[in-house]
N, C-alpha and C. Protein backbone atom coordinates (compact mmCIF):
# COMPACT_ATOMS: atom_id res chain seq x y z
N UNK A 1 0.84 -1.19 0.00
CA UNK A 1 0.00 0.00 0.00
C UNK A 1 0.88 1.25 0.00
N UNK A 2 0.32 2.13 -0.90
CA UNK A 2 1.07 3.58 -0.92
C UNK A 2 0.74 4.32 -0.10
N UNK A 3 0.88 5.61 0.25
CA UNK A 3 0.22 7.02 0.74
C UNK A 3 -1.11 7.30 0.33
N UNK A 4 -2.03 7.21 1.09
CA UNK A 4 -2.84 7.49 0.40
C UNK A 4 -3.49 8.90 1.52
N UNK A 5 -4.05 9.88 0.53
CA UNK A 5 -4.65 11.15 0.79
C UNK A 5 -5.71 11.19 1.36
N UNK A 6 -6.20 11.19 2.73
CA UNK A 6 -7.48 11.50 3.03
C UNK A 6 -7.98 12.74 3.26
N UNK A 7 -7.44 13.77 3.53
CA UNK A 7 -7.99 15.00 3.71
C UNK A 7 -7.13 15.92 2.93
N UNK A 8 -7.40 17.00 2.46
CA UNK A 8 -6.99 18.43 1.82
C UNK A 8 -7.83 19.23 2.00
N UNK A 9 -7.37 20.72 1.98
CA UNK A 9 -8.56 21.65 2.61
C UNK A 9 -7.33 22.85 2.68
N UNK A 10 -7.42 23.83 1.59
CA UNK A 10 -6.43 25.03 1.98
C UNK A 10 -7.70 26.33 1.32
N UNK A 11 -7.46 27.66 2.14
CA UNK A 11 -8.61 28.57 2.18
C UNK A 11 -7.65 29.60 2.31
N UNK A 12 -8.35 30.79 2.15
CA UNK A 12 -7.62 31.95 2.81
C UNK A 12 -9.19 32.62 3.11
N UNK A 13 -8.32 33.62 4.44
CA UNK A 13 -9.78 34.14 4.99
C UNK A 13 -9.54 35.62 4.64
N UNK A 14 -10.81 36.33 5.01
CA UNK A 14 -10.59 37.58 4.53
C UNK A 14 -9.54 38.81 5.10
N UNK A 15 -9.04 38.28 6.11
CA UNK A 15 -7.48 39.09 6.73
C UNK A 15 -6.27 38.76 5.95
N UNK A 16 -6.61 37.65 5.03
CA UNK A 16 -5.55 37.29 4.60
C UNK A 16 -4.43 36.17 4.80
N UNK A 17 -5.37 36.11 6.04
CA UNK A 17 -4.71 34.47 6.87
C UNK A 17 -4.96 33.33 6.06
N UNK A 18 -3.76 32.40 5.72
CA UNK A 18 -3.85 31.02 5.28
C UNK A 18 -4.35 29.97 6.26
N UNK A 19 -5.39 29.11 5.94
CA UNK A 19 -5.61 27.54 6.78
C UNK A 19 -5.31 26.43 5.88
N UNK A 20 -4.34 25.35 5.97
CA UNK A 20 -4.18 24.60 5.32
C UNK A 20 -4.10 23.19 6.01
N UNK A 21 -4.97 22.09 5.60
CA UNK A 21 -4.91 21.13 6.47
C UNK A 21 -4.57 19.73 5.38
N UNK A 22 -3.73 18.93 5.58
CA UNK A 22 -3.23 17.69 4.97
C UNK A 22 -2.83 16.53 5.34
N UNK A 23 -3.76 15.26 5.72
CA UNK A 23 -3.45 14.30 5.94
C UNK A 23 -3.64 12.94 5.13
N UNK A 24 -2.20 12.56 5.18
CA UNK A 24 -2.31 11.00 4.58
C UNK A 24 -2.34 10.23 5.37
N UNK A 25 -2.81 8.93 5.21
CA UNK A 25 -2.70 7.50 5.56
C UNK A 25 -1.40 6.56 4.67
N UNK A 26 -0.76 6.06 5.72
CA UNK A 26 0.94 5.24 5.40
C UNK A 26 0.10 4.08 6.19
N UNK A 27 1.20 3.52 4.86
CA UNK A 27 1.29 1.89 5.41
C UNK A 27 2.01 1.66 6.69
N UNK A 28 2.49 2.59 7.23
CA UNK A 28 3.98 2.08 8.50
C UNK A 28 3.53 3.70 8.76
N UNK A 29 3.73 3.36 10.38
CA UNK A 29 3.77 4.94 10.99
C UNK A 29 4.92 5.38 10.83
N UNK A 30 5.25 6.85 11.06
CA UNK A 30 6.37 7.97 11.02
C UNK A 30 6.67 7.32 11.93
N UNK A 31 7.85 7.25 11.94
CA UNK A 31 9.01 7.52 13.42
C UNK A 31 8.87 8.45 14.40
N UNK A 32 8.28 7.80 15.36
CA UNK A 32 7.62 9.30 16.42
C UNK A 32 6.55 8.89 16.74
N UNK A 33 6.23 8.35 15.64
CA UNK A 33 4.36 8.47 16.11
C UNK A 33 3.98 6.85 15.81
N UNK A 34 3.21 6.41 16.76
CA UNK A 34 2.45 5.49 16.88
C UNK A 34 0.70 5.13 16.19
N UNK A 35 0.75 5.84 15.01
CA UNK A 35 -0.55 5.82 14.19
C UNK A 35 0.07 5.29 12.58
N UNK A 36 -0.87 5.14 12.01
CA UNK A 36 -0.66 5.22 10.29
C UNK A 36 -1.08 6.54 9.83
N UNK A 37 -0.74 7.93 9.93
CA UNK A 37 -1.54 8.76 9.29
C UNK A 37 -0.09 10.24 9.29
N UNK A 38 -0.19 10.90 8.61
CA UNK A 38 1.69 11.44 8.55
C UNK A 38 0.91 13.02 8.09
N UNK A 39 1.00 13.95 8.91
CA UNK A 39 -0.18 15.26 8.93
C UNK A 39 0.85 16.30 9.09
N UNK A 40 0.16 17.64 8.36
CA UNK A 40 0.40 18.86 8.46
C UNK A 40 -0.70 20.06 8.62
N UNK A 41 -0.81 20.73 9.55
CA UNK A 41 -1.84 21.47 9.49
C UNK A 41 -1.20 22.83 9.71
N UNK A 42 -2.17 24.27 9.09
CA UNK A 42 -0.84 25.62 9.32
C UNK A 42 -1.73 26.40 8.76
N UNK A 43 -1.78 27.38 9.72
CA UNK A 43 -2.67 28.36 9.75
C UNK A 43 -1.63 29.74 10.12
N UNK A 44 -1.24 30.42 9.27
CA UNK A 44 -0.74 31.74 9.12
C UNK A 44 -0.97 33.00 8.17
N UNK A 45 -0.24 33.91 8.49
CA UNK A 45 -0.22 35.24 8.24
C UNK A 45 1.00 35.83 7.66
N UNK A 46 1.13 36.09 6.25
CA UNK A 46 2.06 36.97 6.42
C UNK A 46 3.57 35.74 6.14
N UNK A 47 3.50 35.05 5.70
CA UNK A 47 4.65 33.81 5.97
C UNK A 47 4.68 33.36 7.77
N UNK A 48 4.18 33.74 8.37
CA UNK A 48 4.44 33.41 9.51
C UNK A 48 3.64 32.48 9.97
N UNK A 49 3.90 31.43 10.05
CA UNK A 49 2.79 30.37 10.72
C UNK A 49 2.90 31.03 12.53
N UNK A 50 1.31 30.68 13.17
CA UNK A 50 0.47 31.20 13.72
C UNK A 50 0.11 29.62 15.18
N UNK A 51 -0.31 28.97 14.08
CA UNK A 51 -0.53 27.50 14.54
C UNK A 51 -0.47 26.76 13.69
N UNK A 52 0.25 25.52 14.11
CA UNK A 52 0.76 24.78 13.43
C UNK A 52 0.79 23.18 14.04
N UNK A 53 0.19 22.02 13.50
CA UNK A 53 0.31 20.42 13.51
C UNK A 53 0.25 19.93 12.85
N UNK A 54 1.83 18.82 13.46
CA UNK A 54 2.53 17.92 12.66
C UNK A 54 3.02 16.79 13.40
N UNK A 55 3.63 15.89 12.58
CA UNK A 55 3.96 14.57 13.34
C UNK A 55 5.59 14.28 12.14
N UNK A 56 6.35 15.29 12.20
CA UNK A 56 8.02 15.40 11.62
C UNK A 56 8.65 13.93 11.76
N UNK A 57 8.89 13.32 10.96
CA UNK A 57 9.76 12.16 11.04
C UNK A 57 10.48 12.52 12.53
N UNK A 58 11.02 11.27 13.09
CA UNK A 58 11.85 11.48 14.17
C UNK A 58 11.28 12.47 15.26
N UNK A 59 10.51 13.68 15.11
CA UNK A 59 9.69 14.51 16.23
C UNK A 59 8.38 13.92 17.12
N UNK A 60 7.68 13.16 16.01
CA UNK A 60 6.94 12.42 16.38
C UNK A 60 5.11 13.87 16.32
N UNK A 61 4.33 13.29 16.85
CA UNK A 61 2.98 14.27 17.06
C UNK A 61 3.40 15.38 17.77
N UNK A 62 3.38 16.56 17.24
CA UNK A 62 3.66 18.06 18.19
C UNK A 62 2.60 19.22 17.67
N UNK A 63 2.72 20.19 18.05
CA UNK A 63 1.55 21.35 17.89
C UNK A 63 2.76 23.07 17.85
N UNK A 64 2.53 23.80 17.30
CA UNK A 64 2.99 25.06 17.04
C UNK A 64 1.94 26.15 17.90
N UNK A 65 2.42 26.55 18.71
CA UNK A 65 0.99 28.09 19.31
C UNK A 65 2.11 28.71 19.10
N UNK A 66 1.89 30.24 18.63
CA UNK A 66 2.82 31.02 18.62
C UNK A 66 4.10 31.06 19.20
N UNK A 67 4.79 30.16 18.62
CA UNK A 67 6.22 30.32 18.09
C UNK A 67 6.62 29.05 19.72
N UNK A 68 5.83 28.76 19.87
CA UNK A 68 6.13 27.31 21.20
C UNK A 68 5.59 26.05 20.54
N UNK A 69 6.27 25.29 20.99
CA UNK A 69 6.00 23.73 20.44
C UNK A 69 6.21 22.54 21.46
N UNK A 70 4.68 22.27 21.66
CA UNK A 70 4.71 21.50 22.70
C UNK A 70 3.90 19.72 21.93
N UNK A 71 3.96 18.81 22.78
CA UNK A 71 3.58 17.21 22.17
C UNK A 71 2.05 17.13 22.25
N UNK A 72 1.84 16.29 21.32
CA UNK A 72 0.18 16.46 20.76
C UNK A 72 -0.03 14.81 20.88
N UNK A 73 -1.29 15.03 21.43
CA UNK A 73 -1.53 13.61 21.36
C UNK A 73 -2.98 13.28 20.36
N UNK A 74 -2.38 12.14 19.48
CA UNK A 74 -3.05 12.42 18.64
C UNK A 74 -4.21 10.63 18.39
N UNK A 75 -5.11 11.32 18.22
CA UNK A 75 -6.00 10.27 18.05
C UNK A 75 -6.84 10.00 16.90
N UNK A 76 -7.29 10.65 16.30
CA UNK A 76 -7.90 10.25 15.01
C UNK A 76 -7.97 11.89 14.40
N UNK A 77 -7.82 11.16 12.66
CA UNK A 77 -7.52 12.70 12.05
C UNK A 77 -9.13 14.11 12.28
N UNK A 78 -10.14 13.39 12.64
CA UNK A 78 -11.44 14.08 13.22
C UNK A 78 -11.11 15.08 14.35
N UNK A 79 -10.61 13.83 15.03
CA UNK A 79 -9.64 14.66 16.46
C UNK A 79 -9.25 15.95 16.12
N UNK A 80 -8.04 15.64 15.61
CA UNK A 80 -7.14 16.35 15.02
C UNK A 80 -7.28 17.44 14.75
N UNK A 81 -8.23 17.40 13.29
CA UNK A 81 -9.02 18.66 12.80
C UNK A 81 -9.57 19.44 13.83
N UNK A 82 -10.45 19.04 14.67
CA UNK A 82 -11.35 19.79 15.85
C UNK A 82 -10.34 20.51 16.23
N UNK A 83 -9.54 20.14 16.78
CA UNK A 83 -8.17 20.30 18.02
C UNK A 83 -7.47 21.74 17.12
N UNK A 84 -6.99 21.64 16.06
CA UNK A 84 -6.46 22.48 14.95
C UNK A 84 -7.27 23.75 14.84
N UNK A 85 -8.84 23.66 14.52
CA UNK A 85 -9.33 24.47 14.02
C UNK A 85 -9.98 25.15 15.53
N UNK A 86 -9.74 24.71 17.13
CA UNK A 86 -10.33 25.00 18.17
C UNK A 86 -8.93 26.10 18.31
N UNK A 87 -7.98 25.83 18.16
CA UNK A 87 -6.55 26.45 18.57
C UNK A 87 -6.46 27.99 17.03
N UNK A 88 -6.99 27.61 16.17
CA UNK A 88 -6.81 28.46 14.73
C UNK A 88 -7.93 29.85 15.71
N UNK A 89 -9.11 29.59 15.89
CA UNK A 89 -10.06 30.05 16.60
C UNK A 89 -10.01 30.63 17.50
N UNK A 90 -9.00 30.59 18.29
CA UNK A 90 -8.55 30.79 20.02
C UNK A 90 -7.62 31.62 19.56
N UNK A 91 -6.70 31.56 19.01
CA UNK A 91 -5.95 32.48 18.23
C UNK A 91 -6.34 33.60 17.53
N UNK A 92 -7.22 33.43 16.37
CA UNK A 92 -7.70 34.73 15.62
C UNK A 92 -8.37 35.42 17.02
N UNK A 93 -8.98 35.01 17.48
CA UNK A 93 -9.51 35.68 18.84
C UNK A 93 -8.51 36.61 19.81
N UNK A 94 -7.63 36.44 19.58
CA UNK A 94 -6.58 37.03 20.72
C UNK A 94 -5.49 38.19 19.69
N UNK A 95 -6.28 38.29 18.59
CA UNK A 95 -5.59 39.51 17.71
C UNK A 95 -6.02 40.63 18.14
């Protein structure tokens, strides 16, 4: 089995902020992470990512809040999304 694509989803909002969300399904988990599913999610401004989740070869599941990076625990890409777009939300809020 290859990579296969389950989610895509990139927008821009009317500030100008990017949301971009991308997850595949792997035959073999990343190194790091204990799932089959190998994700990027990134929501910024300006080149500057804002918030940001990923699961980096060797880093394993982590999360971006302004400019800190702390471990994400990750459970299904539904999860995920919620979790992403609750933190994207919490953020534009605090501009």
């Amino acid at each position: 089995m290859k990579a296969a694509l389950v989610f895509r989803l990139k927008y821009r909002l009317d500030d100008g902020a990017i949301v971009e969300m991308v997850i595949w399904r792997l035959p073999q988990p990343v190194i790091g992470s204990g799932h089959g599913f190998k994700y990027r999610l990134y929501f910024g401004k300006d080149g500057k990512r804002i918030v940001g989740y990923d699961n980096e070869r060797g880093k394993g599941d982590h999360r971006h809040l302004r400019g800190r990076e702390s471990a994400y625990r990750f459970t299904s890409p539904d999860r995920l999304i919620a979790d992403f777009l609750a933190d994207v939300e919490n953020a534009r809020s605090k501009r």
